[in-house]
C-alpha atoms as a PDB file:
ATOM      1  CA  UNK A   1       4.718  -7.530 -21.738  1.00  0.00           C
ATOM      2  CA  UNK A   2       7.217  -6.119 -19.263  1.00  0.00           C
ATOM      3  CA  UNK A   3       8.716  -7.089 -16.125  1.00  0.00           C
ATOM      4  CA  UNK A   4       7.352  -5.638 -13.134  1.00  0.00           C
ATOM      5  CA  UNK A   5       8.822  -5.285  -9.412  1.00  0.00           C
ATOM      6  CA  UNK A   6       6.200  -5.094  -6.701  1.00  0.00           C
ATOM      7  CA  UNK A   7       6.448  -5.262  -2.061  1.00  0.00           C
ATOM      8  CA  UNK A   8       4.043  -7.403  -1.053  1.00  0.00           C
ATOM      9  CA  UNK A   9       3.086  -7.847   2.866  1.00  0.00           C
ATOM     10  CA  UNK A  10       1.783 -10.411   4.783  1.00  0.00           C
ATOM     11  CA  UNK A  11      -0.023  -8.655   7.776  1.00  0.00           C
ATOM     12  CA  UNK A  12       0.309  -9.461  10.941  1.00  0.00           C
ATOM     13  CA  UNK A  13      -3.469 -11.875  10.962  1.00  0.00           C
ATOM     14  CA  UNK A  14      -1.647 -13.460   7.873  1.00  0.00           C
ATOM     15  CA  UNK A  15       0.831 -14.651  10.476  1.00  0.00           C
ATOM     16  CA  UNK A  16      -1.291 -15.486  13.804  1.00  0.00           C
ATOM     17  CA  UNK A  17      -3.320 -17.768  11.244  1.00  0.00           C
ATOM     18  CA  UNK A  18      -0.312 -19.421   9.665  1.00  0.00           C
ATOM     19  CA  UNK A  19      -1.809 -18.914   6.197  1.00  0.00           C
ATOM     20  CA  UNK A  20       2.168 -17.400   5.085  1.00  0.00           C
ATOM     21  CA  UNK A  21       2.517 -20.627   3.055  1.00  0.00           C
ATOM     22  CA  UNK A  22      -0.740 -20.655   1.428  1.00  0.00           C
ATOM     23  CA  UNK A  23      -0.677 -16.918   0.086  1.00  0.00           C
ATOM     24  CA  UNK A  24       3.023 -17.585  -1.189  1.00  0.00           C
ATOM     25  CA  UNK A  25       1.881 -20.744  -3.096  1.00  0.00           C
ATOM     26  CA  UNK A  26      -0.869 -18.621  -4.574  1.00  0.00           C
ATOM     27  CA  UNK A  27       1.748 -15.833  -5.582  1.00  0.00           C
ATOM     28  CA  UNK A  28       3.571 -18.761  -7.094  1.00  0.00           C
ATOM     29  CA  UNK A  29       1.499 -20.431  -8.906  1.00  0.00           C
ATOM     30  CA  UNK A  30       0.089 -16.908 -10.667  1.00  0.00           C
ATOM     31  CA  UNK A  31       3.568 -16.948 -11.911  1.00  0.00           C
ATOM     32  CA  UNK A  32       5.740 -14.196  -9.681  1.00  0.00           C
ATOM     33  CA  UNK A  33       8.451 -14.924  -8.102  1.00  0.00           C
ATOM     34  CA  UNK A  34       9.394 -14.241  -4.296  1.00  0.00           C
ATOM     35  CA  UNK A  35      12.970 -12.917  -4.401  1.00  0.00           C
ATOM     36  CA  UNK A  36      13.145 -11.208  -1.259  1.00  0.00           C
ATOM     37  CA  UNK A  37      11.717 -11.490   2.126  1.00  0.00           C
ATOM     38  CA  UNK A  38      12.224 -10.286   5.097  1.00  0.00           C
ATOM     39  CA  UNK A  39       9.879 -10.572   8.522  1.00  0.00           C
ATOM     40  CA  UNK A  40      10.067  -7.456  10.663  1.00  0.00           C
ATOM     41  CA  UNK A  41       7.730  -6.099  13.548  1.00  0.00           C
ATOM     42  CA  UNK A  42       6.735  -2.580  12.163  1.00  0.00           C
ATOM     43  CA  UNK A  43       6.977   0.665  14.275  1.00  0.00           C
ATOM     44  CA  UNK A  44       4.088   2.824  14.955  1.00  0.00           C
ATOM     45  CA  UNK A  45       6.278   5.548  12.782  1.00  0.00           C
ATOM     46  CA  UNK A  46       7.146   3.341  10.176  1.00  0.00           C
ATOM     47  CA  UNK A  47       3.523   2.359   9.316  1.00  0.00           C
ATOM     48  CA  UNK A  48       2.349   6.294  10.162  1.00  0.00           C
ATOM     49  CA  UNK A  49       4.470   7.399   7.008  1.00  0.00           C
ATOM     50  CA  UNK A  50       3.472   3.987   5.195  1.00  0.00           C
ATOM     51  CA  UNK A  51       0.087   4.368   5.540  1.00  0.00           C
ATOM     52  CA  UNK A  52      -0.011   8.747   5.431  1.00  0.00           C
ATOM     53  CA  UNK A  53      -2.780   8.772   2.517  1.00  0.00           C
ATOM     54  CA  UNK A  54      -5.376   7.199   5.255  1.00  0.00           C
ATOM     55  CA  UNK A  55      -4.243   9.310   8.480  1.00  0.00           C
ATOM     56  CA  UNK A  56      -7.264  11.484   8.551  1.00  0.00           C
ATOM     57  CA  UNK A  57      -9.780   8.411   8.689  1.00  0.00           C
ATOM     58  CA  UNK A  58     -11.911   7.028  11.467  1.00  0.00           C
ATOM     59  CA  UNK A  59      -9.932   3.781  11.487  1.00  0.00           C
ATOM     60  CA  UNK A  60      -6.326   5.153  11.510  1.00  0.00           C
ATOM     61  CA  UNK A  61      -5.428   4.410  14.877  1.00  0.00           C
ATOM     62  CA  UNK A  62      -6.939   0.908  14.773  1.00  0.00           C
ATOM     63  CA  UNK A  63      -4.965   0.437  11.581  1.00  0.00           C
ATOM     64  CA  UNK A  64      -1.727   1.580  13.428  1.00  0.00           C
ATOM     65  CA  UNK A  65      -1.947  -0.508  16.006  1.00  0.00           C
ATOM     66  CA  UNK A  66      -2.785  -3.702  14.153  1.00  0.00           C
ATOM     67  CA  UNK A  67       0.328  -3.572  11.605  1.00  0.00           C
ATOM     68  CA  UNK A  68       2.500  -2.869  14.585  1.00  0.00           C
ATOM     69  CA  UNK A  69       0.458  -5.415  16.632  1.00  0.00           C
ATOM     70  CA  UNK A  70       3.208  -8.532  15.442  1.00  0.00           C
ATOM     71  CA  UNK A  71       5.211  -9.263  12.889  1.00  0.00           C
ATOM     72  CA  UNK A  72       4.470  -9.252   9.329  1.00  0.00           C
ATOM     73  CA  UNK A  73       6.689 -10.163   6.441  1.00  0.00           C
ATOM     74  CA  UNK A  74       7.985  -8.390   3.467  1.00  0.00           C
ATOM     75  CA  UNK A  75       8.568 -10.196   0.204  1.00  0.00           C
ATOM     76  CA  UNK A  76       9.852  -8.053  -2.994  1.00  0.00           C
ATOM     77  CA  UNK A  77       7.607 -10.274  -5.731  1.00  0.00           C
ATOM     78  CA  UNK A  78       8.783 -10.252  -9.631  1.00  0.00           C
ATOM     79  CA  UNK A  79       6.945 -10.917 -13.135  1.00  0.00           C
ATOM     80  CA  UNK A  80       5.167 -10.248 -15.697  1.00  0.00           C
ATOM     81  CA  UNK A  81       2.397  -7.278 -15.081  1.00  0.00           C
ATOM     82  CA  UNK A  82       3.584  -8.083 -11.550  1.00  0.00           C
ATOM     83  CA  UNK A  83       2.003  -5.448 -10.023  1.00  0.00           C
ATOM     84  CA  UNK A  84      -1.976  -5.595 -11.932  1.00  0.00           C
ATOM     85  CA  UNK A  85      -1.461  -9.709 -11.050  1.00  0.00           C
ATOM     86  CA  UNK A  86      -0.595  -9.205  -7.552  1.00  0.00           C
ATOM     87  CA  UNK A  87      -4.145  -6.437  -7.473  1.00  0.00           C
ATOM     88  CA  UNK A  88      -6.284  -9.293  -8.994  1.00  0.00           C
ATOM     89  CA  UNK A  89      -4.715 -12.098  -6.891  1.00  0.00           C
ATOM     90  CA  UNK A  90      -5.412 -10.146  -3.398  1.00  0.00           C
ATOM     91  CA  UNK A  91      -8.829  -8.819  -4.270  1.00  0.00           C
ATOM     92  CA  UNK A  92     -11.098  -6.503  -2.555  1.00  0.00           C
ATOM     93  CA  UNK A  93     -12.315  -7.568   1.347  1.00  0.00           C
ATOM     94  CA  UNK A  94     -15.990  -9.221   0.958  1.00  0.00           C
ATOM     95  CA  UNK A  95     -15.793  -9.372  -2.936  1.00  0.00           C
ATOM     96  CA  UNK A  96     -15.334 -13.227  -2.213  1.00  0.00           C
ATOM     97  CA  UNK A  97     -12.782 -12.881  -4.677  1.00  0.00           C
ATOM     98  CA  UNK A  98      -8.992 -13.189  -4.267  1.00  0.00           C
ATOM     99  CA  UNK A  99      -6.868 -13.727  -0.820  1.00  0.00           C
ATOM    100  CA  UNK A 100      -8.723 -10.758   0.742  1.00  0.00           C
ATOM    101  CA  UNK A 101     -12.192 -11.681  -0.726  1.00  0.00           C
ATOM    102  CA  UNK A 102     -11.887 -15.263   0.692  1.00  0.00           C
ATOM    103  CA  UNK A 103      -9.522 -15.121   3.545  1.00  0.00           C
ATOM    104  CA  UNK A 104      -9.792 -11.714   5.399  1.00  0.00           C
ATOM    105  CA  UNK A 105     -11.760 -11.386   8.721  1.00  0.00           C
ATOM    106  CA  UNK A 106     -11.824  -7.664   8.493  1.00  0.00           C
ATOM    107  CA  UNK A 107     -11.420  -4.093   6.247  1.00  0.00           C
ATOM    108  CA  UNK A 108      -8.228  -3.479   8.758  1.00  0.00           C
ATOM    109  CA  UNK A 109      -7.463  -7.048   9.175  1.00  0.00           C
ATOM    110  CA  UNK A 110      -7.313  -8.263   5.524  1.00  0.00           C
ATOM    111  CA  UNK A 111      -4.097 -10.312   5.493  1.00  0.00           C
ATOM    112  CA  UNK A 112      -1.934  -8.891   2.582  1.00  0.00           C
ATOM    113  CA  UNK A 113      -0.950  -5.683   1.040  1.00  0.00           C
ATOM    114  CA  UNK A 114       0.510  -4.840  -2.722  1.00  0.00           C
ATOM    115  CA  UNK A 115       0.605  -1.597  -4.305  1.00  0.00           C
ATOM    116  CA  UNK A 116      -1.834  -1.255  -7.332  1.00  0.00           C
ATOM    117  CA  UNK A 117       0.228   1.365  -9.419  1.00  0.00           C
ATOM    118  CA  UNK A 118       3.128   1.600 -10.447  1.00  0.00           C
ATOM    119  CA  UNK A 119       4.324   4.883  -8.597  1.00  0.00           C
ATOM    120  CA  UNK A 120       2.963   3.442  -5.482  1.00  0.00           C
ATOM    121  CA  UNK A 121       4.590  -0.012  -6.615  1.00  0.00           C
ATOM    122  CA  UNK A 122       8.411   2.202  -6.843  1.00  0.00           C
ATOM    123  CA  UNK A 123       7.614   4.326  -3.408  1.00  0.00           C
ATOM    124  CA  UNK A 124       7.389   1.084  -1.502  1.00  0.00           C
ATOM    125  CA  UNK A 125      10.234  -0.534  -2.705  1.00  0.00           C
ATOM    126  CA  UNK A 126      12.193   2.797  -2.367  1.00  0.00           C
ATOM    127  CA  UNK A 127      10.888   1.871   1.247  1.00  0.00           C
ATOM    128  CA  UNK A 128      11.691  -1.727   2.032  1.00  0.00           C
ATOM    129  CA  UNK A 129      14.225  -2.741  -0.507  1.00  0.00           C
ATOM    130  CA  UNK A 130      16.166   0.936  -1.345  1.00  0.00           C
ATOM    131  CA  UNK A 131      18.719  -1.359  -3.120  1.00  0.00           C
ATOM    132  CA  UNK A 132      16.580  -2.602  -5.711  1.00  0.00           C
ATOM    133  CA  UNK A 133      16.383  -0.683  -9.019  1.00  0.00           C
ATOM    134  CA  UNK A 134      13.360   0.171 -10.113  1.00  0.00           C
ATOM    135  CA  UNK A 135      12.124   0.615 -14.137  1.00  0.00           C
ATOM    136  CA  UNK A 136      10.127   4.255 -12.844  1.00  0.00           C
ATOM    137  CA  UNK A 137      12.032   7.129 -12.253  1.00  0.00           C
ATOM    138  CA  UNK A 138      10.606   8.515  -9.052  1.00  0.00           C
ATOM    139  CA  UNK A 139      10.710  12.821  -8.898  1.00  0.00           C
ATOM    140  CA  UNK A 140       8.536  14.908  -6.878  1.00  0.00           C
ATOM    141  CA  UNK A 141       6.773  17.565  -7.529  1.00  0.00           C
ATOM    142  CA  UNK A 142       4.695  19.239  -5.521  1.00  0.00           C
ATOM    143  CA  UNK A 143       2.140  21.284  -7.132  1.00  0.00           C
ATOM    144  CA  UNK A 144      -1.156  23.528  -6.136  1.00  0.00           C
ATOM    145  CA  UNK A 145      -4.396  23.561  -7.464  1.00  0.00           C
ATOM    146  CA  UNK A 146      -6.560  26.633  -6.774  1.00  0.00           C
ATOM    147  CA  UNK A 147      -9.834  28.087  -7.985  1.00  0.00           C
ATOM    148  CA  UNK A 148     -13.259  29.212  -7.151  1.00  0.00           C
ATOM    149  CA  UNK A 149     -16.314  26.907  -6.840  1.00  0.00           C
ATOM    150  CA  UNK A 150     -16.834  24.590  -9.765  1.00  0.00           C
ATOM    151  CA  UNK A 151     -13.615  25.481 -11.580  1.00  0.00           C
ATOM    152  CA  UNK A 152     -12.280  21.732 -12.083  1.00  0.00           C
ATOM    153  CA  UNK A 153     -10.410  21.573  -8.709  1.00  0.00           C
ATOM    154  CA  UNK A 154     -12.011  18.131  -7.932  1.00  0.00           C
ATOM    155  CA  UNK A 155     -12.295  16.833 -11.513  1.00  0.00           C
ATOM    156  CA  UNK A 156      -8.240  17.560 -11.819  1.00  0.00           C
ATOM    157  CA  UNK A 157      -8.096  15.607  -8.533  1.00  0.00           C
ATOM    158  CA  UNK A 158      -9.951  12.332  -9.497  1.00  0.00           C
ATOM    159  CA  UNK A 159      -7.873  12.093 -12.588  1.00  0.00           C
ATOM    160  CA  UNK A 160      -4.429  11.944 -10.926  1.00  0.00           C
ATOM    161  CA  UNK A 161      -6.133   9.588  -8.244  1.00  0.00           C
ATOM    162  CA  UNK A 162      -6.598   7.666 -10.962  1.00  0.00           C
ATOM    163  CA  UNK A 163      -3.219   7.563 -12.297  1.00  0.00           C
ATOM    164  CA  UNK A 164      -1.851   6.962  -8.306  1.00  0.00           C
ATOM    165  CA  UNK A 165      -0.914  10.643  -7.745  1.00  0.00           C
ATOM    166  CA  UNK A 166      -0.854  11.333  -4.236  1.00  0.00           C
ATOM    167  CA  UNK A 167      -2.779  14.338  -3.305  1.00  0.00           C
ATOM    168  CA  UNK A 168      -3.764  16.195  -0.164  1.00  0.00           C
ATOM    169  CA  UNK A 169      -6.079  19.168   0.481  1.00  0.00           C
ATOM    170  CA  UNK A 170      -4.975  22.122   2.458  1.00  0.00           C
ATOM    171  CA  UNK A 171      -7.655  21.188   5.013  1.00  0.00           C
ATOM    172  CA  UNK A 172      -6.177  17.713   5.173  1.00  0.00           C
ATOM    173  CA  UNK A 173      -2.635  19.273   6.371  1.00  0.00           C
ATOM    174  CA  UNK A 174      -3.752  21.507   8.784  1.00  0.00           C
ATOM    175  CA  UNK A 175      -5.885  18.756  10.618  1.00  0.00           C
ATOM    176  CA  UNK A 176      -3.177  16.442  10.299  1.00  0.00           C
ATOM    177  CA  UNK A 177      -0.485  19.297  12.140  1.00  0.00           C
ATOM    178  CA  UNK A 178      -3.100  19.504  14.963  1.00  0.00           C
ATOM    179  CA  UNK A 179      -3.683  15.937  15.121  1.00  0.00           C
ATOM    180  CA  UNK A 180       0.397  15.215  15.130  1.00  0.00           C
ATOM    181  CA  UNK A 181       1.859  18.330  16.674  1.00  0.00           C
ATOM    182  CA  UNK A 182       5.621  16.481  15.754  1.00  0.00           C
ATOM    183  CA  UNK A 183       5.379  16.742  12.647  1.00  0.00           C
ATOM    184  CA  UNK A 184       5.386  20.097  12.007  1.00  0.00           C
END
């Protein structure tokens, strides 16, 4: 088995409803460790490159302003198969499974937040704890699929979703350059 490094974050509700202890205790006892934390009050830029894979949803702005609504804290978590323990161990909101399953009032306000691959596990620790060496090497490439109708663009897609690729459609960029004129 190998040793895995994953950023784990208690939300903002996590804090208003004092359940910090509880949620470390159940980190604990599935065997990680808490080596780092750190409790910061996120910026509305901060969680708009964070969070960049959902900026073209309904509940974007909602989501913005609830991580930057208070403070939330930042724990670097360590262990075996860190990162698949720390997926099972917050579960899916209404499963009634796991921390989110049991605990969260919402889909946006769901308490906790881990990365569920292992690229996405090394991008945020790259973000909160740049110091920390990470087992993946991280390298981007940027690539382009293109193609008429039915030629495997969307097949090709779903398989590096899978495998935690981030990917985003021309279409996507455009309407995120209107929608955020800064960033371009």
């Amino acid at each position: 088995m190998s040793q895995q490094k994953v950023v784990v974050i208690l939300k903002p509700d996590c804090q208003e409803r004092s359940l910090g202890d509880e949620i470390k205790n159940m980190i604990r006892e599935s065997g990680l460790e808490i080596v780092r934390s750190v409790k910061k009050v996120f910026s509305k830029d901060e969680m708009r490159q964070f969070y960049q894979e959902h900026a073209l949803t309904e509940t974007f702005d909602t989501l913005l302003h609830y991580m930057t609504s208070g403070p939330s804290e930042i724990m670097l978590v360590v262990g075996e198969r860190a990162i698949p323990k720390m997926a099972s161990l917050k579960g899916r909101t209404g499963s009634g499974k796991g921390i989110r399953g049991r605990l969260a009032e919402g889909f946006i306000r769901n308490l906790v937040h881990s990365a569920e691959t292992e690229a996405k596990a090394a991008h945020n620790i790259s973000l909160f704890f740049p110091e920390e060496k990470v087992g993946l090497v991280l390298k981007k490439t940027i690539f382009g699929l293109s193609g008429m109708t039915e030629s495997g663009k969307s097949t090709a897609g779903a398989y590096f979703d899978k495998r935690g690729v981030r990917r985003l459609k021309i279409v996507d960029i455009m309407l995120l350059i209107m929608r955020y004129p800064s960033l371009s």
